[in-house]
PDB file of N, CA and C in Angstrom:
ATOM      1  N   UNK A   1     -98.118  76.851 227.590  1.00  0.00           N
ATOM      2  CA  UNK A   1     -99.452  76.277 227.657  1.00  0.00           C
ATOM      3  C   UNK A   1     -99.503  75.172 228.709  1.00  0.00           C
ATOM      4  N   UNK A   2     -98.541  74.235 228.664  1.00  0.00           N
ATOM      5  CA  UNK A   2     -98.315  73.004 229.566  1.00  0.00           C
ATOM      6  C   UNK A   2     -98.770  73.846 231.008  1.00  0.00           C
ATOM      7  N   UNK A   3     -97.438  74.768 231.271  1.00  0.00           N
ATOM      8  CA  UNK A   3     -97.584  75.664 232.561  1.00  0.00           C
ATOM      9  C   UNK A   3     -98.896  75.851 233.272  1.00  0.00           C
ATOM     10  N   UNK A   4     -99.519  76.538 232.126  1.00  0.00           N
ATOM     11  CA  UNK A   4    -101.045  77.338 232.467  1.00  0.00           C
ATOM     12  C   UNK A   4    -101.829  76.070 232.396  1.00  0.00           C
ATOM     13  N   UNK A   5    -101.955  74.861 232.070  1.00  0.00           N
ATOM     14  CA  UNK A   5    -102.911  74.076 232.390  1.00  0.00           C
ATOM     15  C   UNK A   5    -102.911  73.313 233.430  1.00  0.00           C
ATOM     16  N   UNK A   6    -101.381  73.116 234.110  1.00  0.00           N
ATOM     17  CA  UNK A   6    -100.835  72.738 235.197  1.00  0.00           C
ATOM     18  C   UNK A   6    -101.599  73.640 236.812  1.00  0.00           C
ATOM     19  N   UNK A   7    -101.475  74.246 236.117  1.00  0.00           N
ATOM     20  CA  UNK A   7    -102.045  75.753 237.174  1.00  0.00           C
ATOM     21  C   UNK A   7    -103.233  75.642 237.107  1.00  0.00           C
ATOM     22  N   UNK A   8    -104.175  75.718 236.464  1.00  0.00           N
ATOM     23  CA  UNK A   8    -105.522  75.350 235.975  1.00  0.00           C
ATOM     24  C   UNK A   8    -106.195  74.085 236.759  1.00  0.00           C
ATOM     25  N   UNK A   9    -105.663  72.936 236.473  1.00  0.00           N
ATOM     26  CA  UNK A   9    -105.668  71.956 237.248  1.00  0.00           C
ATOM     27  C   UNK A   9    -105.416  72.473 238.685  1.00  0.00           C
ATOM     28  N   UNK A  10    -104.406  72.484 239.104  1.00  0.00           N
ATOM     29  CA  UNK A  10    -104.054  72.596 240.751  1.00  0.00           C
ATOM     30  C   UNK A  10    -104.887  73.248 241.155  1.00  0.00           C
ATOM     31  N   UNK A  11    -105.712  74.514 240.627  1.00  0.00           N
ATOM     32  CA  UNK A  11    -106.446  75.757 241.447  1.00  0.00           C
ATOM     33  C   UNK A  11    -107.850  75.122 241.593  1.00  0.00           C
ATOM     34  N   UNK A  12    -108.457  74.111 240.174  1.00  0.00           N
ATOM     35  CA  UNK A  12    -109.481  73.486 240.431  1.00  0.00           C
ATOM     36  C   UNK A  12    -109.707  72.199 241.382  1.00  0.00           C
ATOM     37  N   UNK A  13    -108.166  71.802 241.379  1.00  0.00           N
ATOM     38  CA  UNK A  13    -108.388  70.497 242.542  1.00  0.00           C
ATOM     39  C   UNK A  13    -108.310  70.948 243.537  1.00  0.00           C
ATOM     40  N   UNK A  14    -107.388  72.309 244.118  1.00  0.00           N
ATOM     41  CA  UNK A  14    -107.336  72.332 245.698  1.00  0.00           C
ATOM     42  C   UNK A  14    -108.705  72.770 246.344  1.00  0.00           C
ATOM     43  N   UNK A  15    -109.534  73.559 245.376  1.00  0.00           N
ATOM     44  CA  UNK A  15    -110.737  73.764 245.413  1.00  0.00           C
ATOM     45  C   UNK A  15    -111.905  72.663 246.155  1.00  0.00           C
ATOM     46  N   UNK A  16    -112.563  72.978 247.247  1.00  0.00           N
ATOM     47  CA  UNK A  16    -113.575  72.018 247.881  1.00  0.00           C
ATOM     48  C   UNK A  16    -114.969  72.294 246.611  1.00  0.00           C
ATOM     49  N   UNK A  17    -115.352  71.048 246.321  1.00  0.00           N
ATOM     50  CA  UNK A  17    -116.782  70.956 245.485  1.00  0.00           C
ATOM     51  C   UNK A  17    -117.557  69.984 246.011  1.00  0.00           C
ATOM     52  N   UNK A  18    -118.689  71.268 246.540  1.00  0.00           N
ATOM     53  CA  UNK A  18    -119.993  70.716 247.421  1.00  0.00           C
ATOM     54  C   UNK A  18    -120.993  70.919 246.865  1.00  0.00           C
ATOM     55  N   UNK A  19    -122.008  69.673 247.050  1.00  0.00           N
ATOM     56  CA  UNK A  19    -122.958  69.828 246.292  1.00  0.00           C
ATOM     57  C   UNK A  19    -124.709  69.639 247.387  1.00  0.00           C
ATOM     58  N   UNK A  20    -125.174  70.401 247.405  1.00  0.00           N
ATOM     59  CA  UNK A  20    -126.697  70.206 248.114  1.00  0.00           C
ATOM     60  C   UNK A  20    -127.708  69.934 247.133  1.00  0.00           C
ATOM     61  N   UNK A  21    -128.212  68.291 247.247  1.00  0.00           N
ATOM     62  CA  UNK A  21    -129.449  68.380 246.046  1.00  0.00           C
ATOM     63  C   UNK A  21    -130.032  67.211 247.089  1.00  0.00           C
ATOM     64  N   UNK A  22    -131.607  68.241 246.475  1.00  0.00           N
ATOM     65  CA  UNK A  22    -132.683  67.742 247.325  1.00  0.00           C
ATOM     66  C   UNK A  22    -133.662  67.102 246.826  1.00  0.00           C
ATOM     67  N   UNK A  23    -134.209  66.192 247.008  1.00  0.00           N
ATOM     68  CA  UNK A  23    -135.593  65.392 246.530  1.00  0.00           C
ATOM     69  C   UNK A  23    -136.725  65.450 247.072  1.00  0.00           C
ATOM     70  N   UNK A  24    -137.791  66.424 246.824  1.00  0.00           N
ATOM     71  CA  UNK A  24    -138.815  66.518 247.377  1.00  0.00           C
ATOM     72  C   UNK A  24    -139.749  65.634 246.642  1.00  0.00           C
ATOM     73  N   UNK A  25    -140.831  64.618 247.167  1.00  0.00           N
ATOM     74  CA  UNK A  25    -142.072  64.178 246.027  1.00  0.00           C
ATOM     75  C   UNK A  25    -142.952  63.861 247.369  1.00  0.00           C
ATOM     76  N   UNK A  26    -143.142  63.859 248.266  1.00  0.00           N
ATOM     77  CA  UNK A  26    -144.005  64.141 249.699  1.00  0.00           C
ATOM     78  C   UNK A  26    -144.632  64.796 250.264  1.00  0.00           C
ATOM     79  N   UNK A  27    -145.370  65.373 249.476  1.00  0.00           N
ATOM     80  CA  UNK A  27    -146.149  66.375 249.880  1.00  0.00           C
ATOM     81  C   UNK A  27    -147.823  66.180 250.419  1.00  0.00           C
ATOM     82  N   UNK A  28    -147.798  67.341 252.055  1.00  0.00           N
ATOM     83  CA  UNK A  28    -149.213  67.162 252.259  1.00  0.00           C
ATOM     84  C   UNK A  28    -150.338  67.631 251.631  1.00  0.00           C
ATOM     85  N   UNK A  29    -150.341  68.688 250.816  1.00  0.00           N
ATOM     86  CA  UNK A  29    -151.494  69.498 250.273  1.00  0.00           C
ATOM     87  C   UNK A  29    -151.530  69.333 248.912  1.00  0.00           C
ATOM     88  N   UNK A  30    -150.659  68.852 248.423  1.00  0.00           N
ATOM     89  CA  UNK A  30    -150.509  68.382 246.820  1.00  0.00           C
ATOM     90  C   UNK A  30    -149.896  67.853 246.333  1.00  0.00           C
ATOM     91  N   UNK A  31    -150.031  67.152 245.025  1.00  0.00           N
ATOM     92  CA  UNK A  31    -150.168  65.926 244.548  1.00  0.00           C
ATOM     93  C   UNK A  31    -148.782  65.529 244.645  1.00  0.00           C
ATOM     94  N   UNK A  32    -148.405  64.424 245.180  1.00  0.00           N
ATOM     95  CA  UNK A  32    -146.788  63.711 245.140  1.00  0.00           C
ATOM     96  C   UNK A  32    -146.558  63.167 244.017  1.00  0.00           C
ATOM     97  N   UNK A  33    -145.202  63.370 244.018  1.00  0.00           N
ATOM     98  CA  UNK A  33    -144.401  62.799 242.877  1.00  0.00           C
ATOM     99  C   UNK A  33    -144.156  62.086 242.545  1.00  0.00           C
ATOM    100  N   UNK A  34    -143.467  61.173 241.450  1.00  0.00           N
ATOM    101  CA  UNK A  34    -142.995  59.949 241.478  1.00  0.00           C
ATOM    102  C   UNK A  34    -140.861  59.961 241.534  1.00  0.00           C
ATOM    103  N   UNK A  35    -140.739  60.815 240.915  1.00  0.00           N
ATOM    104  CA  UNK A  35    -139.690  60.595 240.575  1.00  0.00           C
ATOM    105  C   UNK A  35    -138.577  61.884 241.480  1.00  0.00           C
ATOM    106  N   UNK A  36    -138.869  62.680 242.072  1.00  0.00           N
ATOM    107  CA  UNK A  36    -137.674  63.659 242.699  1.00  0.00           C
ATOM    108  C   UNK A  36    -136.665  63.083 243.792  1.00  0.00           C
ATOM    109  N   UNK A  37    -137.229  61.827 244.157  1.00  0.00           N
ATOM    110  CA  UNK A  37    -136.017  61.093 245.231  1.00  0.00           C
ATOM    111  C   UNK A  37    -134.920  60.563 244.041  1.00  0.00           C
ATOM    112  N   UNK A  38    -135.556  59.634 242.979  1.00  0.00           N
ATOM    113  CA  UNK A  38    -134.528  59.181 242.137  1.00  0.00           C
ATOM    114  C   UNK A  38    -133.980  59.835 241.563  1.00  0.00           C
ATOM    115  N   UNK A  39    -134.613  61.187 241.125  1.00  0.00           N
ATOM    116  CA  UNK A  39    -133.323  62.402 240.209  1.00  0.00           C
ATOM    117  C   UNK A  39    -132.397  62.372 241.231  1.00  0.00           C
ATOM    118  N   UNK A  40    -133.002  63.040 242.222  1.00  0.00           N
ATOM    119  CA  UNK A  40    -131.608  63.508 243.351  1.00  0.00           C
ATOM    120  C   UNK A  40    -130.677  62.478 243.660  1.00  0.00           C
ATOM    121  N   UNK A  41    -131.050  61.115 243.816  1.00  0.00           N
ATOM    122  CA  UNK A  41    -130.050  60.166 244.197  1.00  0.00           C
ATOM    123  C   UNK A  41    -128.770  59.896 242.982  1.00  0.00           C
ATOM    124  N   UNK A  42    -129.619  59.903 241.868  1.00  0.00           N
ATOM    125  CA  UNK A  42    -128.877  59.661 240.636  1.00  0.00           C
ATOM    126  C   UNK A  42    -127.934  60.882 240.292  1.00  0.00           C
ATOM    127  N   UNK A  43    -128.592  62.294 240.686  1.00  0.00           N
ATOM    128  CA  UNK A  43    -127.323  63.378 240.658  1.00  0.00           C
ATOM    129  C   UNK A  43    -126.524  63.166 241.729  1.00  0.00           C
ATOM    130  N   UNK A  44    -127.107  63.010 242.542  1.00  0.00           N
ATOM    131  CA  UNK A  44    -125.872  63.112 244.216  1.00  0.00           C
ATOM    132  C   UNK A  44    -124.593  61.598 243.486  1.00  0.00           C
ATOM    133  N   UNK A  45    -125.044  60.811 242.832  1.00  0.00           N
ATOM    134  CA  UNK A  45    -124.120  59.718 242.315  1.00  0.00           C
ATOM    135  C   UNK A  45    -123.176  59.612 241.571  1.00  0.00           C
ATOM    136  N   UNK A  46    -123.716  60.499 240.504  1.00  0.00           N
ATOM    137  CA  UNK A  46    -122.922  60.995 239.685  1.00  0.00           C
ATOM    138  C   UNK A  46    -122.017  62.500 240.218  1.00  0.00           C
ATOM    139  N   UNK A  47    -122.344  62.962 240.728  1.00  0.00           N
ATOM    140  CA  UNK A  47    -121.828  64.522 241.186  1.00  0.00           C
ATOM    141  C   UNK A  47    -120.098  63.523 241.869  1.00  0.00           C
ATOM    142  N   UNK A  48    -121.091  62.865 243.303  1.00  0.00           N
ATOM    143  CA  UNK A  48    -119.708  62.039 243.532  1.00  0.00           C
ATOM    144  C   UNK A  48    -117.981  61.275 242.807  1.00  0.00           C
ATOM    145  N   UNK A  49    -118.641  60.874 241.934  1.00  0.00           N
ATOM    146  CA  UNK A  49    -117.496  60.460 240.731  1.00  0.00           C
ATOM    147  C   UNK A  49    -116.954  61.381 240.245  1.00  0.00           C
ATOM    148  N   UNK A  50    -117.489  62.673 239.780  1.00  0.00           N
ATOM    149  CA  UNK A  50    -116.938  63.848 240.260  1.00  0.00           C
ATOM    150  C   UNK A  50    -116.114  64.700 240.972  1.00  0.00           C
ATOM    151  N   UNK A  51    -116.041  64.237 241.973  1.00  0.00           N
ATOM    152  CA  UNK A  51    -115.354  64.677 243.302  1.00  0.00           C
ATOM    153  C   UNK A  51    -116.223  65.381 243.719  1.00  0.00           C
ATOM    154  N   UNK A  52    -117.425  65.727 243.827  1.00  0.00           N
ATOM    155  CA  UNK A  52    -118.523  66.613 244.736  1.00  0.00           C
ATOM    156  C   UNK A  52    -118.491  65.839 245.873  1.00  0.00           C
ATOM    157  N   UNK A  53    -118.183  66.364 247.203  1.00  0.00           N
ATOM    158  CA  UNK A  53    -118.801  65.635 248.184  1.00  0.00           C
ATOM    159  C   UNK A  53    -120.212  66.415 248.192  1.00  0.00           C
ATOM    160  N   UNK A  54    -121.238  65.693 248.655  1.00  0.00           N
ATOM    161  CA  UNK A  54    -122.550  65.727 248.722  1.00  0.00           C
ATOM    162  C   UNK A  54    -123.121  65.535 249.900  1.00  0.00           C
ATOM    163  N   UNK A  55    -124.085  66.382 250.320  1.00  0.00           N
ATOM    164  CA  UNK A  55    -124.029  66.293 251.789  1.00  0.00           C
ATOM    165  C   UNK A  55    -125.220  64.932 251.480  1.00  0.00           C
ATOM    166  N   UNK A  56    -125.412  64.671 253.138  1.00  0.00           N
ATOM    167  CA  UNK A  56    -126.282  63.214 253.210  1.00  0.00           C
ATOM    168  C   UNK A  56    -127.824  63.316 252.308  1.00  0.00           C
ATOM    169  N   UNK A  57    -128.220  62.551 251.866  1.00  0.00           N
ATOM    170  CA  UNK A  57    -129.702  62.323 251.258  1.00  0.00           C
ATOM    171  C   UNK A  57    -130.644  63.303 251.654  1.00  0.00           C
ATOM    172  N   UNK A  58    -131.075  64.126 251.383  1.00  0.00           N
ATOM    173  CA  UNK A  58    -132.318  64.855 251.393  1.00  0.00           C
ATOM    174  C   UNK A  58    -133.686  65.211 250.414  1.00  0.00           C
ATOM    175  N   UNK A  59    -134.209  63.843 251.406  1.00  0.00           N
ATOM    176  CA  UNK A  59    -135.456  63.573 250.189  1.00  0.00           C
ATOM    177  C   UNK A  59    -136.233  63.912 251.535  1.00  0.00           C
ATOM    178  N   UNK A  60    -137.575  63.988 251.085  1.00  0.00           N
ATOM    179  CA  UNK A  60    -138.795  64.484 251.790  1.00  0.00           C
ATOM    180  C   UNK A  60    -138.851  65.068 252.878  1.00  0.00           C
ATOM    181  N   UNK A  61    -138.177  66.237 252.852  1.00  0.00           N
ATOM    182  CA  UNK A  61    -137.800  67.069 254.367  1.00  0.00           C
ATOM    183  C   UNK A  61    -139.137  67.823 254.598  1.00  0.00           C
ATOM    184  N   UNK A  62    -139.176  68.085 255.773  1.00  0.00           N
ATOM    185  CA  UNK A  62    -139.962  69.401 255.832  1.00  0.00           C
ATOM    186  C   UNK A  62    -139.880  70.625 255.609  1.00  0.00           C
ATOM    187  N   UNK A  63    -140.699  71.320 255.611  1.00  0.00           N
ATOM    188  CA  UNK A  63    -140.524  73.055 255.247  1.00  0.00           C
ATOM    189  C   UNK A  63    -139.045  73.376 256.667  1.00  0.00           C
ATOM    190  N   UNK A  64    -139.494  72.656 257.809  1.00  0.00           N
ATOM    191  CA  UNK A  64    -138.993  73.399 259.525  1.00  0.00           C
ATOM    192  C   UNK A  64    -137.465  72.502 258.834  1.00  0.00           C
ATOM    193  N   UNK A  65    -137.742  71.621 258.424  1.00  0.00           N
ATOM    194  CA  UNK A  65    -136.291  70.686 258.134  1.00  0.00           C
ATOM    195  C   UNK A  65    -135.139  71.113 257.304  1.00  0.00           C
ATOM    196  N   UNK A  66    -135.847  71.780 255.704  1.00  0.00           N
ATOM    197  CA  UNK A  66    -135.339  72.008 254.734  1.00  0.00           C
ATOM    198  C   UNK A  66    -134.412  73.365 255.407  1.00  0.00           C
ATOM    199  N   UNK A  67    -135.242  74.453 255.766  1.00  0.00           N
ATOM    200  CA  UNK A  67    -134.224  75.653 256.766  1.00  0.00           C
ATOM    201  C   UNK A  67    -133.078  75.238 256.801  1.00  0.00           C
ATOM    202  N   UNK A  68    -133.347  74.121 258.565  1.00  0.00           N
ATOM    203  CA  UNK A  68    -132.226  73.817 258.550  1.00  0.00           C
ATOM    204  C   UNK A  68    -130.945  73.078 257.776  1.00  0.00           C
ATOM    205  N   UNK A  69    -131.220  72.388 257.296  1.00  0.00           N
ATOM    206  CA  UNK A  69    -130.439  71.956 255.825  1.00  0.00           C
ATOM    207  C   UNK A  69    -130.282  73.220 254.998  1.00  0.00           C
ATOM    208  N   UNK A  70    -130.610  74.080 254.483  1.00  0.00           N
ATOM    209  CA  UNK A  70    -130.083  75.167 254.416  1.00  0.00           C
ATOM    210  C   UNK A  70    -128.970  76.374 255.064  1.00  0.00           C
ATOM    211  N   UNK A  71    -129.203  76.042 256.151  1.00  0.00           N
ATOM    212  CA  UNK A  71    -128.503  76.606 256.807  1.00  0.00           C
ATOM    213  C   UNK A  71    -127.232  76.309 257.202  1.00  0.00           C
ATOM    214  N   UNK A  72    -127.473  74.906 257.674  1.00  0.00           N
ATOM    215  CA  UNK A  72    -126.481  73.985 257.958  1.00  0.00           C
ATOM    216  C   UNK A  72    -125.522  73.864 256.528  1.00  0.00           C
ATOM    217  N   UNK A  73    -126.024  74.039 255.330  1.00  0.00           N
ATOM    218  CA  UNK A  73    -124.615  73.933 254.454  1.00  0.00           C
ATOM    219  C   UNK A  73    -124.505  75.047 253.767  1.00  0.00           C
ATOM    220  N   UNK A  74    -125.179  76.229 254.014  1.00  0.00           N
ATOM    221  CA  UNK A  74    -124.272  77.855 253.839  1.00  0.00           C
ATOM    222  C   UNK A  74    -122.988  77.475 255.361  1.00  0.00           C
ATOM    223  N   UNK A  75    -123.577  77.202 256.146  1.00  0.00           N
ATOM    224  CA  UNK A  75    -122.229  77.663 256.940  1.00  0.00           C
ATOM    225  C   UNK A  75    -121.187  76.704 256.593  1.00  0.00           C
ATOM    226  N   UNK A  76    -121.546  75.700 256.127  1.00  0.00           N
ATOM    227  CA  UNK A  76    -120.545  74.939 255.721  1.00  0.00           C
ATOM    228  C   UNK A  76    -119.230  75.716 254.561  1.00  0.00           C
ATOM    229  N   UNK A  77    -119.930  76.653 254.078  1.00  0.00           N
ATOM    230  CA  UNK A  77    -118.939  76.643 252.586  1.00  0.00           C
ATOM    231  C   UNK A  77    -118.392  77.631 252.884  1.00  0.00           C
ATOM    232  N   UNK A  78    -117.156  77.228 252.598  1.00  0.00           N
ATOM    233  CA  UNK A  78    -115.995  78.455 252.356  1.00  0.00           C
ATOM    234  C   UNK A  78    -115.584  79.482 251.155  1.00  0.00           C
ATOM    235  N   UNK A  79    -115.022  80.675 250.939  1.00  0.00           N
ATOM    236  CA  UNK A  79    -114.509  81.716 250.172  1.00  0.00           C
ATOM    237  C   UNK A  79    -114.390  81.089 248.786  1.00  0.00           C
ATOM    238  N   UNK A  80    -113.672  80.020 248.613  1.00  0.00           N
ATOM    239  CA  UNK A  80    -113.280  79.604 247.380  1.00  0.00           C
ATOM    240  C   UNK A  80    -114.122  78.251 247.085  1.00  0.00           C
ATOM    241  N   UNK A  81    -114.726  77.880 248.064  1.00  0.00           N
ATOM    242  CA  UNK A  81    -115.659  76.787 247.526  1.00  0.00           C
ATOM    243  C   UNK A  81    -115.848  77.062 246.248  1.00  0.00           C
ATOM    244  N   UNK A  82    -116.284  75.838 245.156  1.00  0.00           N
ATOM    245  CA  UNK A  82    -117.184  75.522 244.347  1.00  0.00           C
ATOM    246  C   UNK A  82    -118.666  74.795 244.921  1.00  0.00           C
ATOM    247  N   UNK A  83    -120.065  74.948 244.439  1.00  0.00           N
ATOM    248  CA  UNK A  83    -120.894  75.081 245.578  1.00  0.00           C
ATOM    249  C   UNK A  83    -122.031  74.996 243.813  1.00  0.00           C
ATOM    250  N   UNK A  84    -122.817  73.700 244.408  1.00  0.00           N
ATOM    251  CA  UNK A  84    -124.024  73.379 243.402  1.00  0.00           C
ATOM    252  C   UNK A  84    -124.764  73.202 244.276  1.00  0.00           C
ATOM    253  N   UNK A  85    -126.267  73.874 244.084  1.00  0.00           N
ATOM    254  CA  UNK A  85    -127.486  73.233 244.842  1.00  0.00           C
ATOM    255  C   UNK A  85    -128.259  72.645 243.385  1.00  0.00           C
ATOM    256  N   UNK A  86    -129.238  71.800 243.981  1.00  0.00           N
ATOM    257  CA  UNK A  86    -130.462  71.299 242.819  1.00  0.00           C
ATOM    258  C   UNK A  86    -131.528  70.889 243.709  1.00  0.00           C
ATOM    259  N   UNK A  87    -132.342  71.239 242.914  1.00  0.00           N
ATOM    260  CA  UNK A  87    -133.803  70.858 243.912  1.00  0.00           C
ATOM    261  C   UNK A  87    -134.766  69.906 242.946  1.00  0.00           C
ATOM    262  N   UNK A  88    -135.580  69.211 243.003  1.00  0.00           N
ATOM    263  CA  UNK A  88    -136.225  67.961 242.058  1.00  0.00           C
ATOM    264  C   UNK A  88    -137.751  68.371 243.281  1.00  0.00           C
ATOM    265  N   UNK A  89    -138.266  68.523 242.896  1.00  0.00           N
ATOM    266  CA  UNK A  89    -139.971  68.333 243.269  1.00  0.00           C
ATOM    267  C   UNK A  89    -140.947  69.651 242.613  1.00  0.00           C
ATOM    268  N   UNK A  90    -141.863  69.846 243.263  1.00  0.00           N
ATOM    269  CA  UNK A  90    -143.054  71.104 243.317  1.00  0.00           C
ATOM    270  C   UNK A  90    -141.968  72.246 243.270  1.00  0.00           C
ATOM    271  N   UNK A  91    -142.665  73.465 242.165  1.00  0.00           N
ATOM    272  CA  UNK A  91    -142.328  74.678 242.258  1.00  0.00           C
ATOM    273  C   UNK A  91    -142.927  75.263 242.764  1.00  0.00           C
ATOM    274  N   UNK A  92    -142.791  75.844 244.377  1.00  0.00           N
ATOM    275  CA  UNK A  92    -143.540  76.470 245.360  1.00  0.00           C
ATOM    276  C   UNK A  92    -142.757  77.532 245.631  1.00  0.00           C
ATOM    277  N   UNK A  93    -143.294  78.684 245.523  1.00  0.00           N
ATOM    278  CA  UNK A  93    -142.237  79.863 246.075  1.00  0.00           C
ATOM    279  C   UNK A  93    -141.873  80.208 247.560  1.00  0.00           C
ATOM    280  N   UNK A  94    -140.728  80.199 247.334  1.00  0.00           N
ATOM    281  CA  UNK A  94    -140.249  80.447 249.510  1.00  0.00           C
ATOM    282  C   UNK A  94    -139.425  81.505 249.639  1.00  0.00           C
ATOM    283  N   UNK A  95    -139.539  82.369 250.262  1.00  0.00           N
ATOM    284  CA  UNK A  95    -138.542  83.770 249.734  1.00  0.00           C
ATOM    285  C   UNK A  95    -136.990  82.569 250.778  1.00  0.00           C
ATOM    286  N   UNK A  96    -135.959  83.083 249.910  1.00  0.00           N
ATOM    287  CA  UNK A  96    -134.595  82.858 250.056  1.00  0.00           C
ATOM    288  C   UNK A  96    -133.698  83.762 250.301  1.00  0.00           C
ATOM    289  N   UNK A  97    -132.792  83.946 251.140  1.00  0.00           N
ATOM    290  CA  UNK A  97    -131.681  84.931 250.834  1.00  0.00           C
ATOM    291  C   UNK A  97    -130.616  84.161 250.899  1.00  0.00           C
ATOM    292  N   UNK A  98    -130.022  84.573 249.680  1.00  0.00           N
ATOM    293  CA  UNK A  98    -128.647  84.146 249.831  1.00  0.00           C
ATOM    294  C   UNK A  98    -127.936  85.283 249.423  1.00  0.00           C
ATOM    295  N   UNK A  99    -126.271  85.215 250.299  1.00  0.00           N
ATOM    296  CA  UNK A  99    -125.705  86.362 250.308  1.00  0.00           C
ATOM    297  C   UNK A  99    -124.343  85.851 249.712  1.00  0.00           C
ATOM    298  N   UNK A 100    -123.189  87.178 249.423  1.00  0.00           N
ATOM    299  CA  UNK A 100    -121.580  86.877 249.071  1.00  0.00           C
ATOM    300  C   UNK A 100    -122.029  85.710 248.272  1.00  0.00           C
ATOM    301  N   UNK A 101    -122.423  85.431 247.196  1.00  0.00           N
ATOM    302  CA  UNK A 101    -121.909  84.109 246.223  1.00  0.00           C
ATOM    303  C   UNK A 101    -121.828  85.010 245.132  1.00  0.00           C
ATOM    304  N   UNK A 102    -120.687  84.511 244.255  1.00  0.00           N
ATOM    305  CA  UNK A 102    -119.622  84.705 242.713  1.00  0.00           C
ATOM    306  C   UNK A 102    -120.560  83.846 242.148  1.00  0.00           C
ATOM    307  N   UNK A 103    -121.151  84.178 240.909  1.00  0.00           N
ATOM    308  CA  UNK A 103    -121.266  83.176 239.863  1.00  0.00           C
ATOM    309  C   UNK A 103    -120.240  83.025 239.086  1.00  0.00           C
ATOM    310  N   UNK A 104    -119.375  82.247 238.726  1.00  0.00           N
ATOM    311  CA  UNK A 104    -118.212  82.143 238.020  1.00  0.00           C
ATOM    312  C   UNK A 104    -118.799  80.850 236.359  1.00  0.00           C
ATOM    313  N   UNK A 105    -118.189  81.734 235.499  1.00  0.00           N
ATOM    314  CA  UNK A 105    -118.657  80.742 234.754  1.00  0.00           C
ATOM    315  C   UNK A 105    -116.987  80.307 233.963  1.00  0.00           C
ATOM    316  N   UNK A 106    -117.180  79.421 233.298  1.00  0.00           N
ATOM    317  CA  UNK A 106    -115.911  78.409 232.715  1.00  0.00           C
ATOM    318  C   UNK A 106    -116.149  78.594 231.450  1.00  0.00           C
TER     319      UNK A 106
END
């Protein structure tokens, strides 16, 4: 048992854990928020203590912005990444593709 938790450990630490969470409450056509910058800051804070590195602050991006922040951290992640997104604002539908991701559950 010692063995296998030893192993357990090592496979989850050598493991990179990245986290993308976004704070939207800025919006032009409807009603802004109060609170989706402070969720996100307060998860990106806690995720950290964690060991998530977290990419930089992304609160009130644009639609042309958010893409790229999208984009920019799919290419970031690797095969064995561990890999959290969260989003905090308006539920607006945007078609997405995302490709090759494992849901792995614990």
């Amino acid at each position: 048992l010692g063995l296998f938790l030893m192993a357990a450990k090592f496979t989850s630490e050598s493991r990179r854990k990245l986290a993308l969470v976004i704070g939207i409450g800025d919006y032009e056509n409807v009603r802004k928020l109060k609170n989706p910058q402070n969720d996100a800051k307060a998860l990106s804070s806690l995720l950290q203590r964690i060991r998530f590195t977290t990419a930089d602050q992304q609160s009130d991006k644009t639609l042309s912005q958010l893409k790229h922040v999208l984009v920019d951290f799919e290419e970031s992640v690797q095969s064995n990444d561990i890999v959290l997104f969260y989003f905090a604002g308006h539920g607006v539908q945007w078609e997405v593709c995302i490709q090759n991701f494992t849901v792995v559950s614990y």
